[in-house]
N, C-alpha and C. Protein backbone atom coordinates (compact mmCIF):
# COMPACT_ATOMS: atom_id res chain seq x y z
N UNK A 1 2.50 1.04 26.61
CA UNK A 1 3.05 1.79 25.50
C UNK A 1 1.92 2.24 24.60
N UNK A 2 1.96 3.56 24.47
CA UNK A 2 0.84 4.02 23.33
C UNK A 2 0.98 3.69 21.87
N UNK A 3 0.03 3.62 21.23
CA UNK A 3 0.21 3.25 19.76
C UNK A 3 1.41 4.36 18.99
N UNK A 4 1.16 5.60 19.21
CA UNK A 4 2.37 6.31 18.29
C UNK A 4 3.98 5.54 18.94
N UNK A 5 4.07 5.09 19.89
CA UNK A 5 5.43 4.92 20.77
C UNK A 5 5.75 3.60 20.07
N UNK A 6 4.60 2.32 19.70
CA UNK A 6 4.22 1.20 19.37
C UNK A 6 4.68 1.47 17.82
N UNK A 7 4.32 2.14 17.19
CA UNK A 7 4.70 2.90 15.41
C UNK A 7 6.31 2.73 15.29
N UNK A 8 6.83 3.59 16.15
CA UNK A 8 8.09 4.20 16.10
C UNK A 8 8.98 3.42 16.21
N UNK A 9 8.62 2.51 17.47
CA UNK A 9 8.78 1.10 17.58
C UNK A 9 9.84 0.23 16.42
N UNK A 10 8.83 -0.03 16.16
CA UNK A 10 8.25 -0.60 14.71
C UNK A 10 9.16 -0.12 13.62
N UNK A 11 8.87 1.00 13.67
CA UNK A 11 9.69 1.89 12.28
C UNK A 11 11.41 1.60 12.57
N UNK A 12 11.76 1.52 13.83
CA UNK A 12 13.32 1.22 14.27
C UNK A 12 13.50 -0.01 14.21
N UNK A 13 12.66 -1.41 14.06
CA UNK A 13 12.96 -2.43 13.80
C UNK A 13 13.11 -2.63 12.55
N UNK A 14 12.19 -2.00 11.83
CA UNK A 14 12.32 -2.22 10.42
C UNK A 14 13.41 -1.74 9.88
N UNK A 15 13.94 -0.91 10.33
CA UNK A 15 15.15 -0.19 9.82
C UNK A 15 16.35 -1.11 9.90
N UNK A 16 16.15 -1.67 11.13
CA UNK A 16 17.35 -2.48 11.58
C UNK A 16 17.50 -3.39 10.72
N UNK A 17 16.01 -4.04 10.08
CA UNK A 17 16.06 -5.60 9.74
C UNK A 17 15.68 -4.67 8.15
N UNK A 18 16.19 -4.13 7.73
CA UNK A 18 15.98 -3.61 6.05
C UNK A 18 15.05 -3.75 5.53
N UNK A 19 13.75 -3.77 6.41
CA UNK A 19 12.56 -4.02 5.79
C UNK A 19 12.09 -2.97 4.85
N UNK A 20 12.40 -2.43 3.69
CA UNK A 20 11.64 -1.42 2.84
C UNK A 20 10.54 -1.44 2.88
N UNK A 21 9.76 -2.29 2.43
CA UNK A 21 7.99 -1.93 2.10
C UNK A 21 7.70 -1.63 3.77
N UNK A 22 7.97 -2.45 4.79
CA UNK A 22 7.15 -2.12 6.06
C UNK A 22 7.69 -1.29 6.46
N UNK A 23 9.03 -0.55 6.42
CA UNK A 23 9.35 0.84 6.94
C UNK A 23 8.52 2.21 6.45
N UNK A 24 8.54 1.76 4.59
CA UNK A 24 8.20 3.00 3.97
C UNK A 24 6.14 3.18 4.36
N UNK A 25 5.70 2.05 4.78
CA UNK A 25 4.39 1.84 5.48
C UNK A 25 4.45 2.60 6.40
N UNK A 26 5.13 2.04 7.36
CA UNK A 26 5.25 3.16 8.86
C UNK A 26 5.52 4.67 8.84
N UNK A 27 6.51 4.82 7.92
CA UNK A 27 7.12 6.66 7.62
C UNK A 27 5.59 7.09 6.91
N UNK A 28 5.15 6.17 6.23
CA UNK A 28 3.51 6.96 5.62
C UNK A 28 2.25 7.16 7.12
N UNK A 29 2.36 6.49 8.14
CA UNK A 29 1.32 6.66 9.09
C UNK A 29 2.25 7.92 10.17
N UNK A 30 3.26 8.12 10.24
CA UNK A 30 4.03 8.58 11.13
C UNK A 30 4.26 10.03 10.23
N UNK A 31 4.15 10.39 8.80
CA UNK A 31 3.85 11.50 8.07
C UNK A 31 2.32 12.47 8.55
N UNK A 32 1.59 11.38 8.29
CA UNK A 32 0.10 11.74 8.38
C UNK A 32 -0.14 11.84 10.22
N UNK A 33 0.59 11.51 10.63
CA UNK A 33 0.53 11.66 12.62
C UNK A 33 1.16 13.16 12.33
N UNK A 34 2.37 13.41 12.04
CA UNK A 34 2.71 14.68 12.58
C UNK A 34 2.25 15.96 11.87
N UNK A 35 1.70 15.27 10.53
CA UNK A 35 0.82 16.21 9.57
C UNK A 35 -0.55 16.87 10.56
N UNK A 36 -1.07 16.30 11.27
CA UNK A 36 -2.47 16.18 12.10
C UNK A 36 -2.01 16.85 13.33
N UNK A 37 -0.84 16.53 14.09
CA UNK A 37 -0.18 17.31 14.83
C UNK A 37 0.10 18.71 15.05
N UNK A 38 0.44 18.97 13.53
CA UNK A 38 1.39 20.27 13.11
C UNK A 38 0.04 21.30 13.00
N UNK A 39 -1.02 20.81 12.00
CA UNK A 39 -2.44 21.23 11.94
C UNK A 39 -3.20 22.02 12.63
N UNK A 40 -3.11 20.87 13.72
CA UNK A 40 -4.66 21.69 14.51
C UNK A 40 -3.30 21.77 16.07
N UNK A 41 -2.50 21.94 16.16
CA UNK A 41 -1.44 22.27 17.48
C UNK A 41 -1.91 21.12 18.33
N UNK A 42 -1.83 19.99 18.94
CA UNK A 42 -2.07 19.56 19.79
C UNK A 42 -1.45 17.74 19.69
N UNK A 43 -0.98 17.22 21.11
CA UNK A 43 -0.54 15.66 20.63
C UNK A 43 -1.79 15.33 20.64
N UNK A 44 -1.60 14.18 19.82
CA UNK A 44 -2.84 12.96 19.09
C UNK A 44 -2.56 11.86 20.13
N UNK A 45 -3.65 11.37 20.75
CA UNK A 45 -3.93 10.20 21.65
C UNK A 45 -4.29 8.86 20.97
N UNK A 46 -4.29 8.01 21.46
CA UNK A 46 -4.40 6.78 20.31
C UNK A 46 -5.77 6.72 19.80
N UNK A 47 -6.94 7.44 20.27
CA UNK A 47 -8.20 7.41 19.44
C UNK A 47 -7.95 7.92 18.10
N UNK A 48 -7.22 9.06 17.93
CA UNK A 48 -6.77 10.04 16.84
C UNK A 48 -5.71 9.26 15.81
N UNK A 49 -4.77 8.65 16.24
CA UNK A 49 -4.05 7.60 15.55
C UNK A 49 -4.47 6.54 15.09
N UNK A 50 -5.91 6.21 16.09
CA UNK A 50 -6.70 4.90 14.99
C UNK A 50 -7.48 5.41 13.93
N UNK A 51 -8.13 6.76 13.82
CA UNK A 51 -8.67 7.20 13.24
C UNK A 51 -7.97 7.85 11.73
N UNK A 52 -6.78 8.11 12.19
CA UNK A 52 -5.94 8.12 10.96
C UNK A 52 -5.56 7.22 10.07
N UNK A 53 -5.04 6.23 11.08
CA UNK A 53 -4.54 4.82 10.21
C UNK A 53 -6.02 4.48 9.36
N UNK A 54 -7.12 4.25 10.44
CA UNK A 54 -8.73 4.17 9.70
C UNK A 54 -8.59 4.86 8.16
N UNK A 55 -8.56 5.57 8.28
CA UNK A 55 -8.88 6.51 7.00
C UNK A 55 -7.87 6.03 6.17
N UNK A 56 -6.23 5.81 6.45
CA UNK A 56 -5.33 5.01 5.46
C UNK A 56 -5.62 3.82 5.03
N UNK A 57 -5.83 2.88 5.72
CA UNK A 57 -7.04 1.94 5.30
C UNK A 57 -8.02 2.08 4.21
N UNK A 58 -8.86 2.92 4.13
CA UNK A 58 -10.20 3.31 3.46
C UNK A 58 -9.31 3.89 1.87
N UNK A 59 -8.33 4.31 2.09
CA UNK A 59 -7.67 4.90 0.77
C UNK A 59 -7.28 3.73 0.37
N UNK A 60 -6.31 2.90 0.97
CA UNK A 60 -5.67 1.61 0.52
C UNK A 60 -6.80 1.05 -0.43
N UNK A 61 -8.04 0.74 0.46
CA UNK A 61 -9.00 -0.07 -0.10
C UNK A 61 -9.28 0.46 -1.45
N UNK A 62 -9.97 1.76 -1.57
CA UNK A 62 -10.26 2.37 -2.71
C UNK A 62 -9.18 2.20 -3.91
N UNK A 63 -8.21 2.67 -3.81
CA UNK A 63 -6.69 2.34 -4.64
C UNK A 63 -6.85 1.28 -5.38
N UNK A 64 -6.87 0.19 -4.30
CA UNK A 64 -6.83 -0.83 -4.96
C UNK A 64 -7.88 -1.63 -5.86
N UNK A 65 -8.70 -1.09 -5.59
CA UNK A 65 -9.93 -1.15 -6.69
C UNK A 65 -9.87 -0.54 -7.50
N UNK A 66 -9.43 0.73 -7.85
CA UNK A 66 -8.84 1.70 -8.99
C UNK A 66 -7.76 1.00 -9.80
N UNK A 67 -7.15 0.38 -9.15
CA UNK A 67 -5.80 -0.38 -9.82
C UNK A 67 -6.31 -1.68 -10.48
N UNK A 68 -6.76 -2.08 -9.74
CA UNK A 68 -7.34 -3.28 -10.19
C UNK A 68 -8.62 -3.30 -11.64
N UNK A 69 -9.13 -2.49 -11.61
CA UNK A 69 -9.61 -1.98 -12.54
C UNK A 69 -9.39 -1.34 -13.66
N UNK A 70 -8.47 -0.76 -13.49
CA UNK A 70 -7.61 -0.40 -14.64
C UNK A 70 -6.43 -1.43 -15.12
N UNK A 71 -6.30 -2.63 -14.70
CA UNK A 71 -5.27 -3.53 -14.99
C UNK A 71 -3.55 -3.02 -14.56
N UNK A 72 -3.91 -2.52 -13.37
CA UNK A 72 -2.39 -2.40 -12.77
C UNK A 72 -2.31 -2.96 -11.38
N UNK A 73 -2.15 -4.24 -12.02
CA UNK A 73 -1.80 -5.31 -10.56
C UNK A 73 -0.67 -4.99 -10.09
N UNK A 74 0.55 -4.80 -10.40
CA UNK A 74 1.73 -4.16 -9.99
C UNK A 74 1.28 -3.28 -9.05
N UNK A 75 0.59 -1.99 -9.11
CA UNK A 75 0.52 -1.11 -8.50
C UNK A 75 -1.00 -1.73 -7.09
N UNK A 76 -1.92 -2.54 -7.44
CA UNK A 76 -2.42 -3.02 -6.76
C UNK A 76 -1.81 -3.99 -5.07
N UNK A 77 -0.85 -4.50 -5.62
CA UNK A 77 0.18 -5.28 -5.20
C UNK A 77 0.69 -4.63 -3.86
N UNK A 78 0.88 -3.61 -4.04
CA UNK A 78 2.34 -2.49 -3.38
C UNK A 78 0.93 -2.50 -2.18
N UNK A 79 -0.13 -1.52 -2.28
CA UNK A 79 -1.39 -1.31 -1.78
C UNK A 79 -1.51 -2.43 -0.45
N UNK A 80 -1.83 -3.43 -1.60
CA UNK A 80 -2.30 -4.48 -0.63
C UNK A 80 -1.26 -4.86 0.43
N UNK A 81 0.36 -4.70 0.42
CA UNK A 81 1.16 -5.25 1.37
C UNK A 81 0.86 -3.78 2.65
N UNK A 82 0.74 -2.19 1.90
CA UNK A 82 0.59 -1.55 2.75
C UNK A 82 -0.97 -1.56 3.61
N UNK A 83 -1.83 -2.40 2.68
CA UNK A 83 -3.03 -2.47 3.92
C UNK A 83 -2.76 -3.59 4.90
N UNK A 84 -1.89 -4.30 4.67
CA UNK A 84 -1.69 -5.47 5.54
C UNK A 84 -1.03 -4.80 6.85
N UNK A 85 0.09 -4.14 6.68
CA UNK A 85 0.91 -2.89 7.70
C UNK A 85 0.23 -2.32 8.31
N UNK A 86 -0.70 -1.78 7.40
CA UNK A 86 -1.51 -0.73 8.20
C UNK A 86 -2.94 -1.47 9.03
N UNK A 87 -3.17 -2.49 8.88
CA UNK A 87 -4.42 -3.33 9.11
C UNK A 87 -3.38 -3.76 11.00
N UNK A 88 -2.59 -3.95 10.60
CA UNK A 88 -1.67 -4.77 11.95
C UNK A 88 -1.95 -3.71 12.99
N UNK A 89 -2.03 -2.26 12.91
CA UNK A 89 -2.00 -1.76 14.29
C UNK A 89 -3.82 -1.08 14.60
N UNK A 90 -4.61 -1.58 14.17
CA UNK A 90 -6.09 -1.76 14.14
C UNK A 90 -6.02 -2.62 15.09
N UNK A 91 -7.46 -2.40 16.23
CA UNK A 91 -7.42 -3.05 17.35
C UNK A 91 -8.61 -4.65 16.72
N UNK A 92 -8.90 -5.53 17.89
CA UNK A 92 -9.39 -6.53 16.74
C UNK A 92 -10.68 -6.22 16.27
N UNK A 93 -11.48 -6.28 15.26
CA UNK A 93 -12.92 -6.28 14.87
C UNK A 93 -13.71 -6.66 15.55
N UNK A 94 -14.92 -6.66 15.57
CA UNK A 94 -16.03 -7.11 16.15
C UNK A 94 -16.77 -8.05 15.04
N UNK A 95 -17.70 -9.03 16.00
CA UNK A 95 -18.27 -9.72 15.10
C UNK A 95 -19.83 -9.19 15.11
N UNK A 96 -20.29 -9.92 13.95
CA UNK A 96 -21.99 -9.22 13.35
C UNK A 96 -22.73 -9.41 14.48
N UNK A 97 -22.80 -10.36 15.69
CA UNK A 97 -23.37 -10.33 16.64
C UNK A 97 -22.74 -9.52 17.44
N UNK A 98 -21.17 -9.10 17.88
CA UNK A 98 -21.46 -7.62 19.08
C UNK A 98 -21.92 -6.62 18.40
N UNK A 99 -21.49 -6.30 17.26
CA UNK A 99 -22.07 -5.10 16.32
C UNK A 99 -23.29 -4.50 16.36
N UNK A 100 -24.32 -5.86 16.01
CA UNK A 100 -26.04 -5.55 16.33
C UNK A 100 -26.45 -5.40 17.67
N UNK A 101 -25.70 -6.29 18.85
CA UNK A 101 -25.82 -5.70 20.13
C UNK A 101 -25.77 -4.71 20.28
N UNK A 102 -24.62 -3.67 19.60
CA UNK A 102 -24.19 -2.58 19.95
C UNK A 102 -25.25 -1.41 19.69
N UNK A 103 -25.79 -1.93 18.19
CA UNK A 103 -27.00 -0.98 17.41
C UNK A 103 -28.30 -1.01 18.53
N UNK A 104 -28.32 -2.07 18.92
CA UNK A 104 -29.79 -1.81 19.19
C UNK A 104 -29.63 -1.80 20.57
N UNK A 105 -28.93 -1.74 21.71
CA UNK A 105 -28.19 -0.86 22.96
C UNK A 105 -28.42 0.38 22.70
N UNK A 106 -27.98 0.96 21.71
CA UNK A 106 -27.86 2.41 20.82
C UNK A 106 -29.72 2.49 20.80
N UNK A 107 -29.92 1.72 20.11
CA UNK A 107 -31.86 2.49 19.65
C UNK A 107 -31.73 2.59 21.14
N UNK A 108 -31.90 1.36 22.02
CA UNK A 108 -32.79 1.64 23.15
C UNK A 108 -32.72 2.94 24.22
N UNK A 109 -31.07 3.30 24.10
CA UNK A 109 -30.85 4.01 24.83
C UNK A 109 -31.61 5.30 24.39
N UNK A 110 -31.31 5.64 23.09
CA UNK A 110 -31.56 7.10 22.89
C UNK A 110 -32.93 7.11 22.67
N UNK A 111 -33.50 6.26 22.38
CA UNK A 111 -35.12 6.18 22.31
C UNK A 111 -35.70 6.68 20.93
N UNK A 112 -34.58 6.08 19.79
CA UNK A 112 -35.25 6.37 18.80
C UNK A 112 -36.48 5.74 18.24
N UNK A 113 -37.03 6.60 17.07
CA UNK A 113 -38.37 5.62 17.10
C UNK A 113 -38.63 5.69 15.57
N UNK A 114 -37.47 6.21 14.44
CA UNK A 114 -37.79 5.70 12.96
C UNK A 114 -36.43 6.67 12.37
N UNK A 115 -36.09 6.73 11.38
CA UNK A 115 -35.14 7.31 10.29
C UNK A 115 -34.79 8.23 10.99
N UNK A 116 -35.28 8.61 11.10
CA UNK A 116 -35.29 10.75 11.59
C UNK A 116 -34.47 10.88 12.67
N UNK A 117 -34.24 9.37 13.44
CA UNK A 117 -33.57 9.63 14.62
C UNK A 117 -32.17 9.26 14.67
N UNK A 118 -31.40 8.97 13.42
CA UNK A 118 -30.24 8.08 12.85
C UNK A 118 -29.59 9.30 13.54
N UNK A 119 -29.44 9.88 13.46
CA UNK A 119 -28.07 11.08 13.95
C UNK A 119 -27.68 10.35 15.51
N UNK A 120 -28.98 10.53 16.26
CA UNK A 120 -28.77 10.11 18.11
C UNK A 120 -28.09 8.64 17.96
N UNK A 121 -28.67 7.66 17.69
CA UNK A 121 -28.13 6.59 17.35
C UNK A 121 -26.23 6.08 17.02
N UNK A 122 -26.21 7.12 15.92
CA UNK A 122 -25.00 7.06 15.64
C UNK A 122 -23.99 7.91 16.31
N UNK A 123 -24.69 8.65 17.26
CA UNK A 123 -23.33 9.32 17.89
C UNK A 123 -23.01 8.81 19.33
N UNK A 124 -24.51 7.92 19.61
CA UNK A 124 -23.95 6.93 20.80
C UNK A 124 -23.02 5.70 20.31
N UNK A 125 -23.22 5.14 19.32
CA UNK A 125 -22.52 3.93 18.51
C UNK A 125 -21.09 4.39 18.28
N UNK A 126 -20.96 5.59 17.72
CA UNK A 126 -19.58 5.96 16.98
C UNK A 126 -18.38 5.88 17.64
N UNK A 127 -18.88 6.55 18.88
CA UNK A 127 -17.37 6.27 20.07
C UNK A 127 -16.79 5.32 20.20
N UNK A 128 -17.80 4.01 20.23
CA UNK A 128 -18.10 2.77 20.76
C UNK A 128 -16.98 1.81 20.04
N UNK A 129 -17.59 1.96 18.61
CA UNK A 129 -17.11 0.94 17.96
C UNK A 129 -16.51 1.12 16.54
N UNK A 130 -15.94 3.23 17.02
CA UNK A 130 -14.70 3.59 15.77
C UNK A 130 -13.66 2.66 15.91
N UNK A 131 -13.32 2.21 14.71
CA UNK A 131 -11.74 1.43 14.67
C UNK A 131 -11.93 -0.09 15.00
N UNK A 132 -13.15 -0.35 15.47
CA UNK A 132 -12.97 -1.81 15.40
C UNK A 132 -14.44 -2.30 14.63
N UNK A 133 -14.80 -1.63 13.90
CA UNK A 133 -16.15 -1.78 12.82
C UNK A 133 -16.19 -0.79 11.59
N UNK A 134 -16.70 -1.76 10.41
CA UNK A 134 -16.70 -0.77 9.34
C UNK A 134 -17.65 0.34 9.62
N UNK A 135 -18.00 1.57 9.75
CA UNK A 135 -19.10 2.68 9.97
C UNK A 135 -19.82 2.66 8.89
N UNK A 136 -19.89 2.52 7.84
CA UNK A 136 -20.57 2.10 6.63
C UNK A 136 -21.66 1.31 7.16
N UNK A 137 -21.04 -0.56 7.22
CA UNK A 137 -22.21 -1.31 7.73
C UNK A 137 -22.81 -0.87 8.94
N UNK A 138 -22.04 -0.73 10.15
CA UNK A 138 -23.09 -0.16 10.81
C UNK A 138 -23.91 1.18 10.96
N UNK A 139 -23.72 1.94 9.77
CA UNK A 139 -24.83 2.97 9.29
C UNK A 139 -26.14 2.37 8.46
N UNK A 140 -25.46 1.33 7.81
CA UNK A 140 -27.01 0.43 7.31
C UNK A 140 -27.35 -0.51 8.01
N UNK A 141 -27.02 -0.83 8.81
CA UNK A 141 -28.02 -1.93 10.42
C UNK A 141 -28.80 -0.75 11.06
N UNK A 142 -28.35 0.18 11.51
CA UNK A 142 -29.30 0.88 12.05
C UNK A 142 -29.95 1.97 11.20
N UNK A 143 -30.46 2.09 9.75
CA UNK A 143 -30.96 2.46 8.98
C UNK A 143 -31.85 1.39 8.77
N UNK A 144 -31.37 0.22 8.48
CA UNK A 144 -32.53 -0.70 8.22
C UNK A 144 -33.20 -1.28 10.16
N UNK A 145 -32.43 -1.17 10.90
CA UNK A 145 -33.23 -1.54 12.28
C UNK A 145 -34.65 -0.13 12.30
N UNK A 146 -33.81 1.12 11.99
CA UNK A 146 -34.99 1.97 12.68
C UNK A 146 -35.88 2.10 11.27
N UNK A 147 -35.69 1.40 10.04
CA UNK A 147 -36.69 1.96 8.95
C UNK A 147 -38.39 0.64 9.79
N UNK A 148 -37.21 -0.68 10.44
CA UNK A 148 -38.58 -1.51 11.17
C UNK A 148 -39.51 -0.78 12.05
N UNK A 149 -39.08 0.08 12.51
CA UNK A 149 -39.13 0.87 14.00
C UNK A 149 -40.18 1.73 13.38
């Protein structure tokens, strides 16, 4: 079963079992699927659906630091149950040791040899380990691997 089929899933159980917050979670990833759909004409494969939910994620996070900062735990609150929803259909993480495996697999292959070469690096890495690594940290492992280099 593909992840959108896995969503929908989901969204019909919740319905069944009156789950509000985790339904109105799902109708928000299943908005932004057919939004992306409607867009660029074409079905979305589950790379494209992790990459969406990814990015819902990255908003959640931000939000909730906005909220939290401004003293609206209430509204922080709501956030955090929808990053939990949205965190559930993320495949599992990697740990700091496959991660750096992964980086420096990456130098060796492309044969970088200092800063200048971060682009090659990261577009062998990116395929690799979108959706199950923050791209952030591993843009600064291999910024600080090739600044050694």
């Amino acid at each position: 079963m593909g992840l959108k089929e896995q969503i929908t899933e989901d969204m019909k159980a919740a319905m069944r079992a009156k789950e509000t917050a985790k339904l109105g979670a799902i109708r928000l990833i299943t908005a932004a699927i057919k939004q992306k759909e409607v867009d660029e004409r074409i079905e979305l494969g589950d790379s494209h659906v992790l990459a969406i939910i990814e990015k819902m994620i990255k908003q959640r996070k931000d939000s909730i630091s906005q909220f939290e900062a401004g003293g609206r735990q209430d509204l922080a609150d709501i956030e955090k149950a929808e990053l939990t929803i949205l965190s559930h259909y993320m495949p599992a993480g990697l740990s700091d040791a496959e991660i750096q495996a992964e980086v420096a697999a990456a130098i060796s292959a492309s044969g970088a040899a200092g800063p200048q070469d971060m682009g090659k690096v990261m577009a062998i890495v990116k395929p690799k380990l979108a959706g199950r690594a923050d791209m952030g940290a591993v843009s600064a492992l291999i910024k600080a691997a090739l600044s050694k280099a």
